[in-house]
C-alpha atoms as a PDB file:
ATOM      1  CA  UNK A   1    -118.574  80.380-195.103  1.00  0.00           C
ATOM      2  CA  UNK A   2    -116.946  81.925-192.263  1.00  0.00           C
ATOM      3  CA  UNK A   3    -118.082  85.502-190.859  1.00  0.00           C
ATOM      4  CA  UNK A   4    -115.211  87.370-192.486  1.00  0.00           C
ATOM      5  CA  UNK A   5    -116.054  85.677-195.844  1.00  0.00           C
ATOM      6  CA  UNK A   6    -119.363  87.352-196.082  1.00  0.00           C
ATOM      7  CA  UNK A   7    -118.218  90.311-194.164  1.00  0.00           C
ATOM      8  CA  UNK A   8    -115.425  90.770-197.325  1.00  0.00           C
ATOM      9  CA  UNK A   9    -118.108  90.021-199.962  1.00  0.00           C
ATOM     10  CA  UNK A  10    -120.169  92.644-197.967  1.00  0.00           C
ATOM     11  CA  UNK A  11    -117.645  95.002-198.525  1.00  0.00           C
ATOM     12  CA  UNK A  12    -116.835  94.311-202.358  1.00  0.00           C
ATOM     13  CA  UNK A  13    -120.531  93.980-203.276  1.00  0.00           C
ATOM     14  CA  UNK A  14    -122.440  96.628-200.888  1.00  0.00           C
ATOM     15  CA  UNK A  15    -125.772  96.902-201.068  1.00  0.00           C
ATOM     16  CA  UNK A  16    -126.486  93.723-202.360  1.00  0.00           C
ATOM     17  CA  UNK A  17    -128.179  91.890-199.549  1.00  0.00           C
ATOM     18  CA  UNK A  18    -129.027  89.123-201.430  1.00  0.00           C
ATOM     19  CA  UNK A  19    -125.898  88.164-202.690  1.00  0.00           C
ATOM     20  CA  UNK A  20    -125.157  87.945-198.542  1.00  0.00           C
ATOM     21  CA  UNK A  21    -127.885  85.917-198.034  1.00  0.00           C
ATOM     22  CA  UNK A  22    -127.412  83.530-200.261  1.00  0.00           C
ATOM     23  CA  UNK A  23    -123.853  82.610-199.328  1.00  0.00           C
ATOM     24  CA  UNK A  24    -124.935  82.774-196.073  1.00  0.00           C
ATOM     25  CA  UNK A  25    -127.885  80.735-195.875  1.00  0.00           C
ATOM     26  CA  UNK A  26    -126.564  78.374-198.954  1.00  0.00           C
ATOM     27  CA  UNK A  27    -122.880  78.629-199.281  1.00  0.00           C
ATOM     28  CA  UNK A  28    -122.022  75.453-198.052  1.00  0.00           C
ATOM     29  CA  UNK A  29    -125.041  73.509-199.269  1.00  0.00           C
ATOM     30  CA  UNK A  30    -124.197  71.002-202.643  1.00  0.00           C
ATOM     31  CA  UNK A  31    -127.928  72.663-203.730  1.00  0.00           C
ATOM     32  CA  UNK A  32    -125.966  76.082-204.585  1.00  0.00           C
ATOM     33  CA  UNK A  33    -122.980  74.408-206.015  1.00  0.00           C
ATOM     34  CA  UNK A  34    -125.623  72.262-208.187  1.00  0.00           C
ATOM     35  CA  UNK A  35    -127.528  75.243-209.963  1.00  0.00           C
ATOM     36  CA  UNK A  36    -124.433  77.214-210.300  1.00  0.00           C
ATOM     37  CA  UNK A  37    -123.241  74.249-212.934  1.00  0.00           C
ATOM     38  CA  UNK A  38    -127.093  74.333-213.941  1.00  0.00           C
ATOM     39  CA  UNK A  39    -126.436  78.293-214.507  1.00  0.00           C
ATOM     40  CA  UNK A  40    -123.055  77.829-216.038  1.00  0.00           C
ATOM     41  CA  UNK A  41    -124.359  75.194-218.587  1.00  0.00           C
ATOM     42  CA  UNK A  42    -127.628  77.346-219.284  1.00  0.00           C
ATOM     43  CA  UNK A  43    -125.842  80.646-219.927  1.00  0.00           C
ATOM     44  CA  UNK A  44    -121.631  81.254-218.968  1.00  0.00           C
ATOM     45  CA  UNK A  45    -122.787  84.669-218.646  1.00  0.00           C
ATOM     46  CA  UNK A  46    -125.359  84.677-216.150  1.00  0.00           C
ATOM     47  CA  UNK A  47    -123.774  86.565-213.272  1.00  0.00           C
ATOM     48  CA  UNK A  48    -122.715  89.122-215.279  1.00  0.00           C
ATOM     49  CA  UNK A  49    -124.558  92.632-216.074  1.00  0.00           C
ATOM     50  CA  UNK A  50    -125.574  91.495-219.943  1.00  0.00           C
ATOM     51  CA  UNK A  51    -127.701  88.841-218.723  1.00  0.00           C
ATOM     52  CA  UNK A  52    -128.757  88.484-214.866  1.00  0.00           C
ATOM     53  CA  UNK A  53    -125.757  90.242-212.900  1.00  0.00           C
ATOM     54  CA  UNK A  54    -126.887  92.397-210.239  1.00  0.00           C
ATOM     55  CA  UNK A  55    -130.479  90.172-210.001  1.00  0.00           C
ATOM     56  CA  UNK A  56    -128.288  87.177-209.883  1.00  0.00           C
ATOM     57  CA  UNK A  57    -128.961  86.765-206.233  1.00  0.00           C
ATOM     58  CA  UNK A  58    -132.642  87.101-206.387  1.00  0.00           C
ATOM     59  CA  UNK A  59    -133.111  84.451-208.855  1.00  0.00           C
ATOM     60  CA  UNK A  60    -131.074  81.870-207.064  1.00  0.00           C
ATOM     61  CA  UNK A  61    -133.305  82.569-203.965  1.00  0.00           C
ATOM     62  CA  UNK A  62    -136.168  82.509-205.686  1.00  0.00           C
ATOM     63  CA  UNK A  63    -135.323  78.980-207.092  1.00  0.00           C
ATOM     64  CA  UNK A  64    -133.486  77.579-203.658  1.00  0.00           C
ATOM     65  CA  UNK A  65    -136.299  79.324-201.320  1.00  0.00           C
ATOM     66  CA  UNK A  66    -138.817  77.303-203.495  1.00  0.00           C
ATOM     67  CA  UNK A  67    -137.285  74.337-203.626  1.00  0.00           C
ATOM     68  CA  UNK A  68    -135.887  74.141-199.940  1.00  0.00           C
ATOM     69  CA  UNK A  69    -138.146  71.219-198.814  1.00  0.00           C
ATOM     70  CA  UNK A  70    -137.970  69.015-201.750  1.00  0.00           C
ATOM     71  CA  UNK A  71    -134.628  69.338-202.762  1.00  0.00           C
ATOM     72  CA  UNK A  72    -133.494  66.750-200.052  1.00  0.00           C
ATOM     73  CA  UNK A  73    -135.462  64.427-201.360  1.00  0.00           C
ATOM     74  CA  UNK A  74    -133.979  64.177-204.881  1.00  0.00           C
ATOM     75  CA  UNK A  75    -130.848  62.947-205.740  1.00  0.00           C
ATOM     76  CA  UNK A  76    -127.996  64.605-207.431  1.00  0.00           C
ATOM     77  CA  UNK A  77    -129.547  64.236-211.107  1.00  0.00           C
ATOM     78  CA  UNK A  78    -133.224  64.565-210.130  1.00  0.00           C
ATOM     79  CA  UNK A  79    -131.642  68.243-208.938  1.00  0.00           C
ATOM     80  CA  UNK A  80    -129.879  68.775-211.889  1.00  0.00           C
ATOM     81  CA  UNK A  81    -133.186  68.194-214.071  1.00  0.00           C
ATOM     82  CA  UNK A  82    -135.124  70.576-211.994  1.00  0.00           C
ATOM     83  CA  UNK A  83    -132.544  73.232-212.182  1.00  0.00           C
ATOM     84  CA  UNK A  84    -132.477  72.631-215.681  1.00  0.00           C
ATOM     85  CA  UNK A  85    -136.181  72.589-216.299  1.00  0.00           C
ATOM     86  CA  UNK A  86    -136.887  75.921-214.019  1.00  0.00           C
ATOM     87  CA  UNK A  87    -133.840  77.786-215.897  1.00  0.00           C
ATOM     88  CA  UNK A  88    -135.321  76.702-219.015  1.00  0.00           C
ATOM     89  CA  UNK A  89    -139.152  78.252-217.927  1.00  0.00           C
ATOM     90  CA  UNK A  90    -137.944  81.521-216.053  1.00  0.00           C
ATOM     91  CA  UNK A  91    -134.488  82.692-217.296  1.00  0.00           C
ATOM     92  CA  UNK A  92    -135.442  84.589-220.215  1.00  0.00           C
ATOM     93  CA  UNK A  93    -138.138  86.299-218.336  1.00  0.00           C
ATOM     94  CA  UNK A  94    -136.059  87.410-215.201  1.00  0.00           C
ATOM     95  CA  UNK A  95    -133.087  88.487-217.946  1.00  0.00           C
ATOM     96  CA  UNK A  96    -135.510  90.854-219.552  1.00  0.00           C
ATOM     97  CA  UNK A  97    -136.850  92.137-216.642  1.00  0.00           C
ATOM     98  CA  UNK A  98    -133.335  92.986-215.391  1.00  0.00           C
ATOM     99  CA  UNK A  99    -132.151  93.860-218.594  1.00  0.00           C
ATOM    100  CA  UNK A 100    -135.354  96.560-218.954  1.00  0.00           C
ATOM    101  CA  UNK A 101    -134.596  98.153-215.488  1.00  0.00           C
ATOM    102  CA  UNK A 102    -131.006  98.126-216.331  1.00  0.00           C
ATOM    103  CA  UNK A 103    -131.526 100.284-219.765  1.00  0.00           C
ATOM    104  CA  UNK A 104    -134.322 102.858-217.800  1.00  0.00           C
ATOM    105  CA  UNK A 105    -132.053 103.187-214.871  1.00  0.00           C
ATOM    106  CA  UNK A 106    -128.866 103.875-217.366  1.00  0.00           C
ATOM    107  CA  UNK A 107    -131.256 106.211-219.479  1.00  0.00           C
ATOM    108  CA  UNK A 108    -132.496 107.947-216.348  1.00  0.00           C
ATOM    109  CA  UNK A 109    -129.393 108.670-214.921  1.00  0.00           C
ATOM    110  CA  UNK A 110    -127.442 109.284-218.382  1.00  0.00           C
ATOM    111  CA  UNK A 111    -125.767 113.229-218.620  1.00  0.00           C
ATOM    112  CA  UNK A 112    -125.985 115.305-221.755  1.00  0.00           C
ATOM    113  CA  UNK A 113    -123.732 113.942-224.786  1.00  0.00           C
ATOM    114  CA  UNK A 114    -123.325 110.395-223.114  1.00  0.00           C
ATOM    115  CA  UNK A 115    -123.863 107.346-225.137  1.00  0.00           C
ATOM    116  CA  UNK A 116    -126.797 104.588-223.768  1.00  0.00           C
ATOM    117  CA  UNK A 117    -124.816 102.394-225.747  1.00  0.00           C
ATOM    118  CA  UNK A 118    -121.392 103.470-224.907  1.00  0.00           C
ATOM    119  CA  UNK A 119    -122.441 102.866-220.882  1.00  0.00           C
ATOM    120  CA  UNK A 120    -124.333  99.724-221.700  1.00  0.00           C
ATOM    121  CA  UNK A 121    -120.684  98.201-223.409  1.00  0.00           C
ATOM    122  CA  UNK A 122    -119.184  99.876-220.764  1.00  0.00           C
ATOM    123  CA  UNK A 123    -121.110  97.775-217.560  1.00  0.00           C
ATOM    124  CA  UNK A 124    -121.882  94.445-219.465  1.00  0.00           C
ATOM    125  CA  UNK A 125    -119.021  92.730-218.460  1.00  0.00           C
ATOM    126  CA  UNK A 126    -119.187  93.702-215.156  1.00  0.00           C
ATOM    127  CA  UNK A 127    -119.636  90.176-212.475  1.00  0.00           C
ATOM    128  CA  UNK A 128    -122.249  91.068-210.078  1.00  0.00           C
ATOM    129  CA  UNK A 129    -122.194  87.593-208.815  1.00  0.00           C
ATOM    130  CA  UNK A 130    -119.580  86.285-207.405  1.00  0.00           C
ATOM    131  CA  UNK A 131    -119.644  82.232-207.828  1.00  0.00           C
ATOM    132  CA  UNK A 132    -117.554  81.506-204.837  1.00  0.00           C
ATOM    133  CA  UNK A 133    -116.744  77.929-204.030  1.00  0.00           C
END
């Protein structure tokens, strides 16, 4: 990606670091491109604020940072099946954890006579990962 690139997502998504970093230290690697379908096939929803959104970025470093020296190794399918296999073991768990700080923090911050579930149906479609290509 070119400077402005990030310096526009910067702008639209502030103070999400690691939504920078990855597009900056994966954005034009086939490894990003690769788990996104993994993602996409796994759950449509996953950048949005029902199931990963705003921890989107985190989990795809988690899994790329991991993988970084074995991924060139493996071909194209070998990828996909390791995507597919890690989304399988820790999606769930990083979806609940996001989805549990998500709730407090909307709880916390909630003013008298608003709705928890009224905000929640308010944010959930919100895309707090952009999959840029």
């Amino acid at each position: 990606m070119t400077k402005i690139d990030l310096e526009q997502l910067a702008v639209a998504y502030p103070d999400q670091e690691d939504l920078i970093q990855v597009y900056e230290n994966w954005g034009d690697s086939v490894y990003l491109q690769e788990l996104f379908v993994a993602l996409d096939d796994y759950e449509p929803d996953w950048n949005k604020e029902k199931e990963l959104g705003s921890w989107s970025a985190e989990f795809i470093l988690d899994i790329l940072e991991e993988l970084e020296d074995e991924l060139i190794n493996l071909s194209s399918q070998e990828r996909k099946d390791h995507f597919e296999e890690l989304l399988e073991e820790r999606y769930e768990d990083f979806r609940s954890g996001h989805q549990f700080a998500r709730i407090n923090n909307i709880n916390l911050s909630l003013q008298e006579g608003e709705d928890l579930d009224a905000v929640l149906a308010e944010t959930d479609e919100k895309v707090c990962f952009p999959k840029l290509k």
